[in-house]
PDB file of N, CA and C in Angstrom:
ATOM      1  N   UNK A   1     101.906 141.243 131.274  1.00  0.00           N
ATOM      2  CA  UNK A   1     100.944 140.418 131.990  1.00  0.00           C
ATOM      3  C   UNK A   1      99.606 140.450 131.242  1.00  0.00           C
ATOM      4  N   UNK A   2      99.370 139.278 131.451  1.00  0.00           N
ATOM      5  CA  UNK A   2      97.487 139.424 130.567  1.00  0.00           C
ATOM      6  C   UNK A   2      96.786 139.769 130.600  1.00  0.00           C
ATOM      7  N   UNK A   3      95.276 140.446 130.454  1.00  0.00           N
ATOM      8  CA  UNK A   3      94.625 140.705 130.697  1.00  0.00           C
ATOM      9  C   UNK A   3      93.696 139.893 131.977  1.00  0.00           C
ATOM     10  N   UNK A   4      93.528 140.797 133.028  1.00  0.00           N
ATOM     11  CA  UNK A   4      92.862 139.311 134.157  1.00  0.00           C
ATOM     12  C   UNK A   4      90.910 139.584 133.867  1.00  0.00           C
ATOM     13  N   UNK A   5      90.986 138.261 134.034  1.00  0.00           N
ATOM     14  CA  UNK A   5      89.224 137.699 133.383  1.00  0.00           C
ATOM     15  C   UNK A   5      88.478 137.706 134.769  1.00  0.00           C
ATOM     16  N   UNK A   6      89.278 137.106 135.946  1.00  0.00           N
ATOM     17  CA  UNK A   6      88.990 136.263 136.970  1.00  0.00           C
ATOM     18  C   UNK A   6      89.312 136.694 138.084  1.00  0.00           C
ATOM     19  N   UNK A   7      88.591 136.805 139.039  1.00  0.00           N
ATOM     20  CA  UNK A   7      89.688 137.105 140.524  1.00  0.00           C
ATOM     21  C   UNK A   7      90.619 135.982 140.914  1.00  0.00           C
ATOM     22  N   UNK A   8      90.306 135.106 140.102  1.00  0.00           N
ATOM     23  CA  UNK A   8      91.596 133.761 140.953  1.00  0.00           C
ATOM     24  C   UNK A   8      92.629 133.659 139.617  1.00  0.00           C
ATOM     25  N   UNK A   9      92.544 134.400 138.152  1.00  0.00           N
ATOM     26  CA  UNK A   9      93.563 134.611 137.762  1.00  0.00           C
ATOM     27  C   UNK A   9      94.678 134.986 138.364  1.00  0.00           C
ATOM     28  N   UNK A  10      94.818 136.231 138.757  1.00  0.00           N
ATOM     29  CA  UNK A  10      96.186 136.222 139.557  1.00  0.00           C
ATOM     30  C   UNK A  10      96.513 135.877 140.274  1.00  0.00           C
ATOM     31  N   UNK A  11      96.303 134.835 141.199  1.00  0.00           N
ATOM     32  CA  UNK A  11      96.692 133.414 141.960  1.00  0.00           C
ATOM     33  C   UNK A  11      96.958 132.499 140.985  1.00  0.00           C
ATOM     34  N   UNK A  12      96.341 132.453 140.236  1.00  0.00           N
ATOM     35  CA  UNK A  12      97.093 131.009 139.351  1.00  0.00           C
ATOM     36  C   UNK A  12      98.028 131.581 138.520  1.00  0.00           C
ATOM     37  N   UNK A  13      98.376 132.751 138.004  1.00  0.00           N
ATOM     38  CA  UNK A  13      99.425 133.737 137.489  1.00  0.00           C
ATOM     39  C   UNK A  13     100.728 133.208 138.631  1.00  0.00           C
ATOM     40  N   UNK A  14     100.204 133.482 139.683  1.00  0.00           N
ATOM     41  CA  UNK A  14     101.748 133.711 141.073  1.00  0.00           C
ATOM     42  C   UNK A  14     102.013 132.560 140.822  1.00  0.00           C
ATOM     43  N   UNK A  15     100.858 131.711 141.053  1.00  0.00           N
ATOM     44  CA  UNK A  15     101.308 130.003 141.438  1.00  0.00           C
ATOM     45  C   UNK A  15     102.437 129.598 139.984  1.00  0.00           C
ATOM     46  N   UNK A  16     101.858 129.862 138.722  1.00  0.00           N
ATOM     47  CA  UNK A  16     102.464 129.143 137.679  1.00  0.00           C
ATOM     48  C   UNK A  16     103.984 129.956 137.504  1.00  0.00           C
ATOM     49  N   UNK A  17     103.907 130.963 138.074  1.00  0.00           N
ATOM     50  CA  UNK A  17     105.159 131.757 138.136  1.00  0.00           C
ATOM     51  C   UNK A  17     106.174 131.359 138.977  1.00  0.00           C
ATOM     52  N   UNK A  18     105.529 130.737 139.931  1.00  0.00           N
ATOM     53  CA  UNK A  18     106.717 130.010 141.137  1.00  0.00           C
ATOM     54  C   UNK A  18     106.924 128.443 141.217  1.00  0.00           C
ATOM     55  N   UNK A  19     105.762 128.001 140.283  1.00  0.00           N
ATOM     56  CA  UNK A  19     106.635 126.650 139.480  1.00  0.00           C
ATOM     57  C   UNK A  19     107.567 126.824 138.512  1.00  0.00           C
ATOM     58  N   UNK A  20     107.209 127.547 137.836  1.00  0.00           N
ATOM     59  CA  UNK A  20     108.286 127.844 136.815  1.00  0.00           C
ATOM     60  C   UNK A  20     109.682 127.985 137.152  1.00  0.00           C
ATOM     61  N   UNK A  21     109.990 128.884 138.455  1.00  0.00           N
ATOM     62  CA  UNK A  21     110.851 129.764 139.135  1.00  0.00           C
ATOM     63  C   UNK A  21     111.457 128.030 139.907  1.00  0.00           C
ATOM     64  N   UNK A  22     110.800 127.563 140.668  1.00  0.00           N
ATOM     65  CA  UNK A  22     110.992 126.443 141.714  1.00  0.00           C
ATOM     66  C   UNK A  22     111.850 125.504 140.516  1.00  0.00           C
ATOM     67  N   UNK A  23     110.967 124.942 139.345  1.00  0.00           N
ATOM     68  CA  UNK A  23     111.678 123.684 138.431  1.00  0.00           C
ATOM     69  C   UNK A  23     113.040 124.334 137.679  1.00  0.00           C
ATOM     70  N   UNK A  24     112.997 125.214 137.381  1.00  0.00           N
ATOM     71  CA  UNK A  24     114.321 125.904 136.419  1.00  0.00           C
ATOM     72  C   UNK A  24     115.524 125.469 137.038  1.00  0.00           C
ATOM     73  N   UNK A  25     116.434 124.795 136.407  1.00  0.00           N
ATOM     74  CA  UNK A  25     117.731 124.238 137.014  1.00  0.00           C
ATOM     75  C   UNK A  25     117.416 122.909 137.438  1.00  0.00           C
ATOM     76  N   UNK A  26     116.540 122.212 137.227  1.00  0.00           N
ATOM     77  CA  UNK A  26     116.560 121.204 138.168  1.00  0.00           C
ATOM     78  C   UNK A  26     116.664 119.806 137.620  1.00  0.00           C
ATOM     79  N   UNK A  27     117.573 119.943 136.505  1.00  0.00           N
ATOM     80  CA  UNK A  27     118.208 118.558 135.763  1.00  0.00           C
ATOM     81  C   UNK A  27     119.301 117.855 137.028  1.00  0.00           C
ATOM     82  N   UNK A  28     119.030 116.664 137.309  1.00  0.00           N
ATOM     83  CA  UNK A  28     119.868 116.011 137.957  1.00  0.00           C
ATOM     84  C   UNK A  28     121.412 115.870 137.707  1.00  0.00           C
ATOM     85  N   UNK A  29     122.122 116.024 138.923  1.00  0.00           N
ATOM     86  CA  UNK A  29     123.800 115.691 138.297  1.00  0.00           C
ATOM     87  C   UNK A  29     124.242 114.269 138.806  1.00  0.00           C
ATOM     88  N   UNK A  30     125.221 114.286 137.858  1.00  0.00           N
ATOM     89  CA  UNK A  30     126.081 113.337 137.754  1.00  0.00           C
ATOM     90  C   UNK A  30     126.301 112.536 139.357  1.00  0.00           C
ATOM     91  N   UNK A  31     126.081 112.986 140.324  1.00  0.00           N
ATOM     92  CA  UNK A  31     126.368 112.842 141.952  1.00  0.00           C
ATOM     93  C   UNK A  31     124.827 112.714 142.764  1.00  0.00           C
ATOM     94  N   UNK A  32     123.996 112.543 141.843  1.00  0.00           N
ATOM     95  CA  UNK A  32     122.286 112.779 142.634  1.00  0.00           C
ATOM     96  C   UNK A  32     121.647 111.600 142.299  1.00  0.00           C
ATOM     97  N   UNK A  33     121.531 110.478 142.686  1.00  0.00           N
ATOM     98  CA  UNK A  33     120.463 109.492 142.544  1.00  0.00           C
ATOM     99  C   UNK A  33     120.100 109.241 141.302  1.00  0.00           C
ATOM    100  N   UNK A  34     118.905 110.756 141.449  1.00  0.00           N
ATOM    101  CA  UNK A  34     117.643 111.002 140.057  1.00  0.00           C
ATOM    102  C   UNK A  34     118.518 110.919 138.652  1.00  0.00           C
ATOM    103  N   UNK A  35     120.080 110.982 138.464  1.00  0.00           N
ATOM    104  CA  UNK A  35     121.085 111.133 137.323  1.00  0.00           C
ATOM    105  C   UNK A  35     121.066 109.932 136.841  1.00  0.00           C
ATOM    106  N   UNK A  36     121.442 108.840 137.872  1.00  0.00           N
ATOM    107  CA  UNK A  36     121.831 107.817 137.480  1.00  0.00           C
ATOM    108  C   UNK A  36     120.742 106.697 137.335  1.00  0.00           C
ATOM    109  N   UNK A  37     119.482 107.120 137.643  1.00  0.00           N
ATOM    110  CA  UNK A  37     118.371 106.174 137.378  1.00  0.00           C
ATOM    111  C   UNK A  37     117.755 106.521 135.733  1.00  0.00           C
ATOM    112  N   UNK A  38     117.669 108.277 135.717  1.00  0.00           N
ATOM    113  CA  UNK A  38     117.771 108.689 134.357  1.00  0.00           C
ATOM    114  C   UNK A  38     118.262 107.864 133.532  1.00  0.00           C
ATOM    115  N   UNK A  39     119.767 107.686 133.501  1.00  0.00           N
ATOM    116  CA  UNK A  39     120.600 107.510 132.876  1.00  0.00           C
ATOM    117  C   UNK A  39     120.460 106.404 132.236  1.00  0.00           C
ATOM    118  N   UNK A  40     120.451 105.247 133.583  1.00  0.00           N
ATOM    119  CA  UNK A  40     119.974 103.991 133.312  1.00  0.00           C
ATOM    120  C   UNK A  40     118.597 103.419 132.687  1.00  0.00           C
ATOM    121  N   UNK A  41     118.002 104.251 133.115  1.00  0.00           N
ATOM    122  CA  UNK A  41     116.609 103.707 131.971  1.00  0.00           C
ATOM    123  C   UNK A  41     116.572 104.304 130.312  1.00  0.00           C
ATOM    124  N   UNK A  42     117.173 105.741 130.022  1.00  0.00           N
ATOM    125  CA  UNK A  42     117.416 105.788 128.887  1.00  0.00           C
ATOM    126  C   UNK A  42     118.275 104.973 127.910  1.00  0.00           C
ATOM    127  N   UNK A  43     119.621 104.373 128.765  1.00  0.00           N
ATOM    128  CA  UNK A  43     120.534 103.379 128.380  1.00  0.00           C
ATOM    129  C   UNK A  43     119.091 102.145 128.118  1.00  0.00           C
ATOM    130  N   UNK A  44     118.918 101.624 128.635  1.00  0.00           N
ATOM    131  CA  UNK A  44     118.108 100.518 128.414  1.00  0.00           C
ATOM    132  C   UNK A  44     116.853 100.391 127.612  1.00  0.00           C
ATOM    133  N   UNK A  45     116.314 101.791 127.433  1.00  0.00           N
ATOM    134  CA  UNK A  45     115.421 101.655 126.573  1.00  0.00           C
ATOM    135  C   UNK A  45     115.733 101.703 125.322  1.00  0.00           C
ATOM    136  N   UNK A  46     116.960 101.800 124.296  1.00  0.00           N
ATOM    137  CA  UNK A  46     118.284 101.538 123.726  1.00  0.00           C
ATOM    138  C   UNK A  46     118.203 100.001 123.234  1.00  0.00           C
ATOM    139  N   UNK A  47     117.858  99.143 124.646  1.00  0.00           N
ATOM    140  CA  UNK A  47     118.436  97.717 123.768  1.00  0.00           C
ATOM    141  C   UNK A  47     117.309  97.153 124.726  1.00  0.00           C
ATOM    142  N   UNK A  48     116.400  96.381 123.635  1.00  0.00           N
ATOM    143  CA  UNK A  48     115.398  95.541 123.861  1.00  0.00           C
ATOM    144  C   UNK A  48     115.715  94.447 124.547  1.00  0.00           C
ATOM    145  N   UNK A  49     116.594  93.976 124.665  1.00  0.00           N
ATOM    146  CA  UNK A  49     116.856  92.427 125.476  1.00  0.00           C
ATOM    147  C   UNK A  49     117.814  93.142 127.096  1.00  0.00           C
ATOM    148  N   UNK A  50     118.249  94.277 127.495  1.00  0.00           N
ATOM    149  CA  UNK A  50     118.547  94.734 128.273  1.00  0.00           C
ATOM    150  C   UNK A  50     117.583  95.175 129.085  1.00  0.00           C
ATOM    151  N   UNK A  51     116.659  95.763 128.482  1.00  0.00           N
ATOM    152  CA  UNK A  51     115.323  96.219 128.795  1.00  0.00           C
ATOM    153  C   UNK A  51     114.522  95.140 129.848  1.00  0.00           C
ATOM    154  N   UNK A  52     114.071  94.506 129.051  1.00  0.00           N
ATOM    155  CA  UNK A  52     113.441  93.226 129.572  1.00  0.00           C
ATOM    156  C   UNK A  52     114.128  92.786 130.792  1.00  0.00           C
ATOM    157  N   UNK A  53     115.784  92.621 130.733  1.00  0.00           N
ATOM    158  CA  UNK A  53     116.509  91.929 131.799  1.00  0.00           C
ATOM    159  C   UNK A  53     116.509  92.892 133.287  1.00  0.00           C
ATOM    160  N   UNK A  54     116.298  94.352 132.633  1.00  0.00           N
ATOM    161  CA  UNK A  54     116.811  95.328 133.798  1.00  0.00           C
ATOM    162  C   UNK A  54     115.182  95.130 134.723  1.00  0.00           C
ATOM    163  N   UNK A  55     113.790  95.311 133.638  1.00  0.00           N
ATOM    164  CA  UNK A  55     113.124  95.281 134.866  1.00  0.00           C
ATOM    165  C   UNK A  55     112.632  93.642 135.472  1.00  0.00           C
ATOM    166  N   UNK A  56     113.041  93.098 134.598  1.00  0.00           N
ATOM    167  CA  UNK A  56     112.768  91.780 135.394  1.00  0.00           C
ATOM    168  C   UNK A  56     113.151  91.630 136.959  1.00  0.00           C
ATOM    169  N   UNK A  57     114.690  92.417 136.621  1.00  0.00           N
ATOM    170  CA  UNK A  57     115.959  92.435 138.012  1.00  0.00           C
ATOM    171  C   UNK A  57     114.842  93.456 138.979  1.00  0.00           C
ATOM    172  N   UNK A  58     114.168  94.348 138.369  1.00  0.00           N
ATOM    173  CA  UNK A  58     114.060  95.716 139.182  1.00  0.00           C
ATOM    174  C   UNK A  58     112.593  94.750 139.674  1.00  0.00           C
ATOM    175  N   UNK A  59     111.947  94.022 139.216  1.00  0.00           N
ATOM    176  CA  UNK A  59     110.656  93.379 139.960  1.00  0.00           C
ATOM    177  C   UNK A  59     110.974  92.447 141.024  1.00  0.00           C
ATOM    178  N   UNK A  60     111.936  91.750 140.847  1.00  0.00           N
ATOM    179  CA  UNK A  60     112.295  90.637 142.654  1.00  0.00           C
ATOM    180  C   UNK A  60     113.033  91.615 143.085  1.00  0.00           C
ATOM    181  N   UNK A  61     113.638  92.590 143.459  1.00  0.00           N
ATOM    182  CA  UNK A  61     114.415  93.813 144.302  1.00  0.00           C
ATOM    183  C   UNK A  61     113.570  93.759 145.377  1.00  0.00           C
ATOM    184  N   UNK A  62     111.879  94.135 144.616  1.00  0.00           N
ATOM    185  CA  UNK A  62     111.715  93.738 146.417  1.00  0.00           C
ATOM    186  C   UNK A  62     111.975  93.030 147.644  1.00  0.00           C
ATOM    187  N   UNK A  63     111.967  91.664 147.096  1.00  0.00           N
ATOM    188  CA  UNK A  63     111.898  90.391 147.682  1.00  0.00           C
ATOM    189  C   UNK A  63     113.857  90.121 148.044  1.00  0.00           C
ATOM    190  N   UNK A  64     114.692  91.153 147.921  1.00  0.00           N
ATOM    191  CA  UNK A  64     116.523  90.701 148.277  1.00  0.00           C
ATOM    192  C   UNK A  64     116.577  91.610 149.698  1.00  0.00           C
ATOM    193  N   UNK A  65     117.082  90.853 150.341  1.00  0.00           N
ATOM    194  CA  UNK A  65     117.407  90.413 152.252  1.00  0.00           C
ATOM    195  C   UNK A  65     118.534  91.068 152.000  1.00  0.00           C
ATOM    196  N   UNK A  66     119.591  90.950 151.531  1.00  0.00           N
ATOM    197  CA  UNK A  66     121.154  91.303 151.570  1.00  0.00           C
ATOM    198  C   UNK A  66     121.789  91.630 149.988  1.00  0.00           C
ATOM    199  N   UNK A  67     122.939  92.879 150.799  1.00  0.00           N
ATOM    200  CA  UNK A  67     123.983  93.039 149.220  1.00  0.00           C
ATOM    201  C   UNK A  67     124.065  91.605 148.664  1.00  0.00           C
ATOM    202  N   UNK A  68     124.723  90.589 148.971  1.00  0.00           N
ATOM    203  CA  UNK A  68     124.980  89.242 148.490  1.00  0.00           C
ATOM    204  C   UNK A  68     124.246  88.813 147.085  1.00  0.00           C
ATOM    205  N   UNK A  69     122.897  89.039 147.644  1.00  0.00           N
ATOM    206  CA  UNK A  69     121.998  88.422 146.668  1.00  0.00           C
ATOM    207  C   UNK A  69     121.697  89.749 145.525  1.00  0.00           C
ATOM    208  N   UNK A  70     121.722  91.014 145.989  1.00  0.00           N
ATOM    209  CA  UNK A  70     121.366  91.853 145.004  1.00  0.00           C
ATOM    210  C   UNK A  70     122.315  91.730 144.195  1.00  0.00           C
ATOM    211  N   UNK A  71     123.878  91.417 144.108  1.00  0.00           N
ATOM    212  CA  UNK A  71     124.381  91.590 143.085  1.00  0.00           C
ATOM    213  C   UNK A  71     124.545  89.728 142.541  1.00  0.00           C
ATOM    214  N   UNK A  72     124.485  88.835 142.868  1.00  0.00           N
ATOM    215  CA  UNK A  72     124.019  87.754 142.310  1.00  0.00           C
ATOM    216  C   UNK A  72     122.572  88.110 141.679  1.00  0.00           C
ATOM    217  N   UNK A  73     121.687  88.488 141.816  1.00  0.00           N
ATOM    218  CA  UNK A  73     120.618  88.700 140.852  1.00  0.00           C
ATOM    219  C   UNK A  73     121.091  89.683 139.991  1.00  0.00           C
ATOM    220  N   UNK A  74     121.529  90.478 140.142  1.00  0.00           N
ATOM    221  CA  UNK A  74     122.252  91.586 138.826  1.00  0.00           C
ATOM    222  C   UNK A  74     122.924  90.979 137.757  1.00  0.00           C
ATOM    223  N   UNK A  75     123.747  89.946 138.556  1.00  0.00           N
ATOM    224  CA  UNK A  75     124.580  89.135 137.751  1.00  0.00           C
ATOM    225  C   UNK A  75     123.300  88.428 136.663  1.00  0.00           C
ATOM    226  N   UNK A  76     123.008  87.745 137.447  1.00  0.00           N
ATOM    227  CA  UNK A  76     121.812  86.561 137.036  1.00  0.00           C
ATOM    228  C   UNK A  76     120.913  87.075 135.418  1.00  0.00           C
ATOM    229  N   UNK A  77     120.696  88.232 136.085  1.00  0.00           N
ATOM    230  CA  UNK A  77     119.670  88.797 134.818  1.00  0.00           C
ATOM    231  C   UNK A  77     120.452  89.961 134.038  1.00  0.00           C
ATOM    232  N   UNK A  78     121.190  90.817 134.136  1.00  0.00           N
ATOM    233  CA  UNK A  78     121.968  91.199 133.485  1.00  0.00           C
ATOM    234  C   UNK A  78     123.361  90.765 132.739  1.00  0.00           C
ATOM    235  N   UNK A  79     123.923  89.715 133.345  1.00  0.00           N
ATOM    236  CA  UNK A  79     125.187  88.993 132.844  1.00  0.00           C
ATOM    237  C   UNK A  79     125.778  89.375 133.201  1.00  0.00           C
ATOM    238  N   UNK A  80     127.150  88.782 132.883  1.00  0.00           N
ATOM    239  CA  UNK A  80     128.002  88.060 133.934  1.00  0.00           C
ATOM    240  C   UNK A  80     129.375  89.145 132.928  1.00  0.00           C
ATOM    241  N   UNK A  81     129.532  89.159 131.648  1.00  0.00           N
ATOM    242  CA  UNK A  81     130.398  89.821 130.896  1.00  0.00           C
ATOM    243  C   UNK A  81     130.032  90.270 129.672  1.00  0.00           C
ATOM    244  N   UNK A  82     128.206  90.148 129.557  1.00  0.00           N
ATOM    245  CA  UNK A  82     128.179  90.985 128.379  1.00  0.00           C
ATOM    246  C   UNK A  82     127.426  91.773 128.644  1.00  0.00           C
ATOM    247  N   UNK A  83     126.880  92.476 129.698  1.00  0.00           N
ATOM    248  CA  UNK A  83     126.198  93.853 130.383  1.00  0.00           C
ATOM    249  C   UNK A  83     126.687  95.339 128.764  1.00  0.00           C
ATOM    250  N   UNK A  84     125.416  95.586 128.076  1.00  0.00           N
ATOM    251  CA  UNK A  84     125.731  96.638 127.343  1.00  0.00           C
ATOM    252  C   UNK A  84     125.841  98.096 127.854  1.00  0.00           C
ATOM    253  N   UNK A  85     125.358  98.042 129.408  1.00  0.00           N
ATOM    254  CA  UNK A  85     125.537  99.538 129.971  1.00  0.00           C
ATOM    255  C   UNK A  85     126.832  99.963 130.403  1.00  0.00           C
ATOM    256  N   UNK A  86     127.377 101.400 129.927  1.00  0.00           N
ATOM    257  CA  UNK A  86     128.618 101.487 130.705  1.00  0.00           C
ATOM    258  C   UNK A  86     128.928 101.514 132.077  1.00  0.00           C
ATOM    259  N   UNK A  87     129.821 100.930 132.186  1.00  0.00           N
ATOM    260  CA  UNK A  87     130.662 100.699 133.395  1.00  0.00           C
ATOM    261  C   UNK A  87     129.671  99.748 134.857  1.00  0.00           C
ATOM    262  N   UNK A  88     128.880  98.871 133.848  1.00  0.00           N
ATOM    263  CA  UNK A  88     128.232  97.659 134.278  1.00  0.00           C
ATOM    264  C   UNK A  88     128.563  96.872 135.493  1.00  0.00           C
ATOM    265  N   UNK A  89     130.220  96.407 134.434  1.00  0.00           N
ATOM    266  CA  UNK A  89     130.460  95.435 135.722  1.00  0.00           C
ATOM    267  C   UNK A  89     131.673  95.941 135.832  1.00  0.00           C
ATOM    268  N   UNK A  90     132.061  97.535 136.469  1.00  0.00           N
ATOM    269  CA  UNK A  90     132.674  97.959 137.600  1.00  0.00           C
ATOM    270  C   UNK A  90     131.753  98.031 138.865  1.00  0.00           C
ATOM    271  N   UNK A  91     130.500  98.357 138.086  1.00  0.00           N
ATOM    272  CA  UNK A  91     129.291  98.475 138.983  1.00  0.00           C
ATOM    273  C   UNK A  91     129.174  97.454 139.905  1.00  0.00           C
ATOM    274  N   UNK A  92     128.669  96.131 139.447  1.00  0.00           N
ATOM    275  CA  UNK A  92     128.689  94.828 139.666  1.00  0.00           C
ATOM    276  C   UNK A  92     129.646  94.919 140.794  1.00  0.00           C
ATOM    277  N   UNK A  93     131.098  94.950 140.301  1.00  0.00           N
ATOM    278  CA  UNK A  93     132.052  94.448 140.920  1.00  0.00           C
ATOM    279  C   UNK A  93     131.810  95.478 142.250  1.00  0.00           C
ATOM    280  N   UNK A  94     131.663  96.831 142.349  1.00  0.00           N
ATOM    281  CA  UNK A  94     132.092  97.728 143.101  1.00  0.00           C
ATOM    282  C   UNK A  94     130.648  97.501 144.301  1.00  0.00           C
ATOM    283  N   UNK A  95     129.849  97.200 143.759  1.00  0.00           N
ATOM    284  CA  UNK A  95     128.446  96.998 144.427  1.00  0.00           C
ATOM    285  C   UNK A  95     129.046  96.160 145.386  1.00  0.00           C
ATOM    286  N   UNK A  96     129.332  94.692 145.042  1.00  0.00           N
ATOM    287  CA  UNK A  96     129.540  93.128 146.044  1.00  0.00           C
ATOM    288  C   UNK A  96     130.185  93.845 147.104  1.00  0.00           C
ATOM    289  N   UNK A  97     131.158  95.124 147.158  1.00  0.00           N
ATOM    290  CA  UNK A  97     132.165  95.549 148.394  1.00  0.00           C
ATOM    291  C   UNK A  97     131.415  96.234 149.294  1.00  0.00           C
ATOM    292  N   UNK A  98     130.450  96.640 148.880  1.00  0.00           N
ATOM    293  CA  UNK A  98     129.603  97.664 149.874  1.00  0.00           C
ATOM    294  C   UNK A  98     128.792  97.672 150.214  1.00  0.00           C
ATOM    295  N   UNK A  99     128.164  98.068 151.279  1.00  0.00           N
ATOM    296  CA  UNK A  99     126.750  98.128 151.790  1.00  0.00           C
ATOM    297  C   UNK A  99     125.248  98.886 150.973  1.00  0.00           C
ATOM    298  N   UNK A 100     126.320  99.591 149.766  1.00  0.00           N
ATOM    299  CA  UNK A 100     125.332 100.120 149.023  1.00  0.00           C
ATOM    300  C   UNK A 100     123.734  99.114 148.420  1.00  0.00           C
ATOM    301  N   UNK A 101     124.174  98.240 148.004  1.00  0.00           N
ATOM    302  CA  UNK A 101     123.309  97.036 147.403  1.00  0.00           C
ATOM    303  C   UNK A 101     121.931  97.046 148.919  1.00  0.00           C
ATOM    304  N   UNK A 102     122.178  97.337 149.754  1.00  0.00           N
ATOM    305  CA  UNK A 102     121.028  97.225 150.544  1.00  0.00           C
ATOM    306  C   UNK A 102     120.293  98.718 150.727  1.00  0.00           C
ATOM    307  N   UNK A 103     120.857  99.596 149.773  1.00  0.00           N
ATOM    308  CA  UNK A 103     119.686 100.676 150.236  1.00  0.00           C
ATOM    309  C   UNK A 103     119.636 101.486 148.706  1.00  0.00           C
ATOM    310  N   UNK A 104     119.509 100.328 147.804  1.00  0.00           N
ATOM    311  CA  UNK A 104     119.010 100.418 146.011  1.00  0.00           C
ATOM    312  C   UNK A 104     117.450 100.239 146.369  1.00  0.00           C
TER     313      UNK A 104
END
């Protein structure tokens, strides 16, 4: 431990010790939200014309009422069969069946 300078050194000692302690492990998995948004923006920052298309899609998201339209706009701005992210348009496809598309 360091030498303490300060009386509020060793409070900010504990504190930085129990962030440290709190963040360790805390890469997202494969099954957590935070994985697959990761995932997807590193994929896309990858390919410049994907890029552009993904947040175009991600700026009217606000403005979609129903699954219906979220995956017609997915379609719309990502394409229809040449989507470069994997497993795109299982996505696509698997999205239109579910209620998921309304709570993206």
């Amino acid at each position: 431990m360091p030498t303490i300078s300060s009386p509020l050194e060793p409070v900010v000692y504990r504190i930085g010790e129990e962030l440290a302690r709190l963040s360790a492990g805390s890469t997202p998995t494969l099954f957590e939200r935070r994985w697959w948004s990761q995932t997807v923006l590193n994929l896309a920052m990858q390919d410049s014309r994907f890029k552009t298309q993904l947040f175009r899609f991600i700026d009217v998201l606000p403005s979609v009422t129903d699954d219906e339209e979220v995956v017609a706009l997915a379609r719309e701005y990502m394409g229809d069969g040449d989507t470069p992210l994997f497993g795109g348009q299982w996505g696509l496809k698997a999205l239109s069946a579910t209620n998921l598309g309304a709570r993206l």
